[in-house]
C-alpha atoms as a PDB file:
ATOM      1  CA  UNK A   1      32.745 -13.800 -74.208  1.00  0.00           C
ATOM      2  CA  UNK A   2      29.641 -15.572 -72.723  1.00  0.00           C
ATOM      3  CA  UNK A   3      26.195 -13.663 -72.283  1.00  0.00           C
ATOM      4  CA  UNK A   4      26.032 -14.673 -68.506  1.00  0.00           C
ATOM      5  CA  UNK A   5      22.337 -12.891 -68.710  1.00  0.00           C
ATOM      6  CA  UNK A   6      21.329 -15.693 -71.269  1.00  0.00           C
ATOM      7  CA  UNK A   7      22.767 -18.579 -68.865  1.00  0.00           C
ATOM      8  CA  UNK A   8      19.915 -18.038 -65.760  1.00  0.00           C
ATOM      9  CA  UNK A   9      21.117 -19.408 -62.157  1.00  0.00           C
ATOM     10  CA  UNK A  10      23.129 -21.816 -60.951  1.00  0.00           C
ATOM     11  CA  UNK A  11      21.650 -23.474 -57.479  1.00  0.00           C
ATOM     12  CA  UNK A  12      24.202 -25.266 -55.628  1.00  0.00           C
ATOM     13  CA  UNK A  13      23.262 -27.554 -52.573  1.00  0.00           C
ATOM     14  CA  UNK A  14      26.009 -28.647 -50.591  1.00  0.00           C
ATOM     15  CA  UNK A  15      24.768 -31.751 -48.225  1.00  0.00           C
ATOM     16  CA  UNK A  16      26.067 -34.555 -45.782  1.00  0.00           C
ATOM     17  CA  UNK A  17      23.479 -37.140 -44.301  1.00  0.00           C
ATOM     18  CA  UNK A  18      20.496 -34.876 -44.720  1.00  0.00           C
ATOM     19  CA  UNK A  19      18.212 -37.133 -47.236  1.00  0.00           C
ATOM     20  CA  UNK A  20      14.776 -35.447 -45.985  1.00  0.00           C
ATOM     21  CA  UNK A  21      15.674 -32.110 -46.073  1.00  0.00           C
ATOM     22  CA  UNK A  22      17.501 -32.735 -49.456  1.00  0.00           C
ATOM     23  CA  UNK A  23      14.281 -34.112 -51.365  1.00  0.00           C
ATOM     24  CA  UNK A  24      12.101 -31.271 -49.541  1.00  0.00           C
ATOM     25  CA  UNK A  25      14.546 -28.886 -51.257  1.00  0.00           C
ATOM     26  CA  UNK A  26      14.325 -30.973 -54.690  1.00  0.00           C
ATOM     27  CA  UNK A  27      10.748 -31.373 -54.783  1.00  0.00           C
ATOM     28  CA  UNK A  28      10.372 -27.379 -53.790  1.00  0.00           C
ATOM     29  CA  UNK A  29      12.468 -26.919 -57.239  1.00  0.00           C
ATOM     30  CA  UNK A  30       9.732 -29.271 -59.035  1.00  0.00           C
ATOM     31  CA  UNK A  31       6.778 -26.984 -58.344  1.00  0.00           C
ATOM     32  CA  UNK A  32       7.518 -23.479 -58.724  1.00  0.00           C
ATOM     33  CA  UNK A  33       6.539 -21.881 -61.855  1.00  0.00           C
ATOM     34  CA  UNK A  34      10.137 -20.817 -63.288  1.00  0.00           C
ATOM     35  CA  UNK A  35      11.227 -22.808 -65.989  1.00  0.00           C
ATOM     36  CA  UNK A  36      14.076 -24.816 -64.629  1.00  0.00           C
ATOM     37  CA  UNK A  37      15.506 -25.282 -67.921  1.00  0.00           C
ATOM     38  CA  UNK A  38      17.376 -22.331 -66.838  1.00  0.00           C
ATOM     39  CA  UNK A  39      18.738 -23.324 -64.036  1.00  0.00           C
ATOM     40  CA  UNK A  40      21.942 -25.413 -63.213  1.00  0.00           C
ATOM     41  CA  UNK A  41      21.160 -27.474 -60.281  1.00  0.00           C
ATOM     42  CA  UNK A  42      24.712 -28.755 -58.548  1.00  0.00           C
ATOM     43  CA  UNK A  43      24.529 -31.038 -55.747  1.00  0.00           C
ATOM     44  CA  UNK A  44      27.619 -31.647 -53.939  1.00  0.00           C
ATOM     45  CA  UNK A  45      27.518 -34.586 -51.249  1.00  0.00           C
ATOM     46  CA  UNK A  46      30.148 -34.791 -48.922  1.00  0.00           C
ATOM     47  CA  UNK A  47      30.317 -38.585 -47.955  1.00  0.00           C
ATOM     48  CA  UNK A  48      26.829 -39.010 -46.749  1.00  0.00           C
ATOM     49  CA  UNK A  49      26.049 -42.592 -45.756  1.00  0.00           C
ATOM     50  CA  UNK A  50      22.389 -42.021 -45.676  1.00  0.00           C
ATOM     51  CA  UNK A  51      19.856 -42.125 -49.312  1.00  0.00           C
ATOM     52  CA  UNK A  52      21.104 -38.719 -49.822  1.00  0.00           C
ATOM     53  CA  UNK A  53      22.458 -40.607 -53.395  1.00  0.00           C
ATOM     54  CA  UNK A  54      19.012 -42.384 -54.120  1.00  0.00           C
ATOM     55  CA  UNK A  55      17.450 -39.305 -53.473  1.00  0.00           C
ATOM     56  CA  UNK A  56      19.018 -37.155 -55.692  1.00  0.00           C
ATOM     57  CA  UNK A  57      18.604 -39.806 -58.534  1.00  0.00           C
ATOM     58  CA  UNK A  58      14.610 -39.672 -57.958  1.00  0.00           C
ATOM     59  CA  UNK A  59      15.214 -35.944 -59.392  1.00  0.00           C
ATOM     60  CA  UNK A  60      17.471 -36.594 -61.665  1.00  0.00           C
ATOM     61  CA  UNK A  61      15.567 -37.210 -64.369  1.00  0.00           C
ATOM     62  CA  UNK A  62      12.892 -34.117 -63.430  1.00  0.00           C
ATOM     63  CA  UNK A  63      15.328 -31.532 -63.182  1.00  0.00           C
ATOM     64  CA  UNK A  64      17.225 -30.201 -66.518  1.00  0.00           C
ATOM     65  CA  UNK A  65      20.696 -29.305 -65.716  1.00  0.00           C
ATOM     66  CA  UNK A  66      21.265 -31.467 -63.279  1.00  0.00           C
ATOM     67  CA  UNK A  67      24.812 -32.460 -61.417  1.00  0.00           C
ATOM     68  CA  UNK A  68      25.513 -34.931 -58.699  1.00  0.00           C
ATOM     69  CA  UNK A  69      29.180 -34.274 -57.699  1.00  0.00           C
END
């Protein structure tokens, strides 16, 4: 059976066509002092046709855990 105390948080954004608000939520997750190592970070775009995809590559690569479903 898994420790769920040992796993931290899971942070799931759901979004559609909301780019701005999307990397002001990202970039809020970048510069708070809790390791995000423990934190599972799901994004789940529904369909946008906006940079909602380029934006969530830009944190990609900052973000441990990360999912772009």
């Amino acid at each position: 059976m898994d420790n769920i105390g040992n796993k931290g948080i899971s942070i799931i954004i759901c979004t559609r066509n909301r780019a701005s608000l999307l990397q002001e939520c990202l970039n809020s997750f970048t510069n708070q002092s809790y390791s995000t190592d423990k934190i599972e970070f799901l994004i789940v775009d529904n369909n946008s046709d906006d940079n909602t995809k380029e934006v969530v590559l830009q944190y990609q690569s900052q973000l441990t855990n990360f999912k772009y479903i």
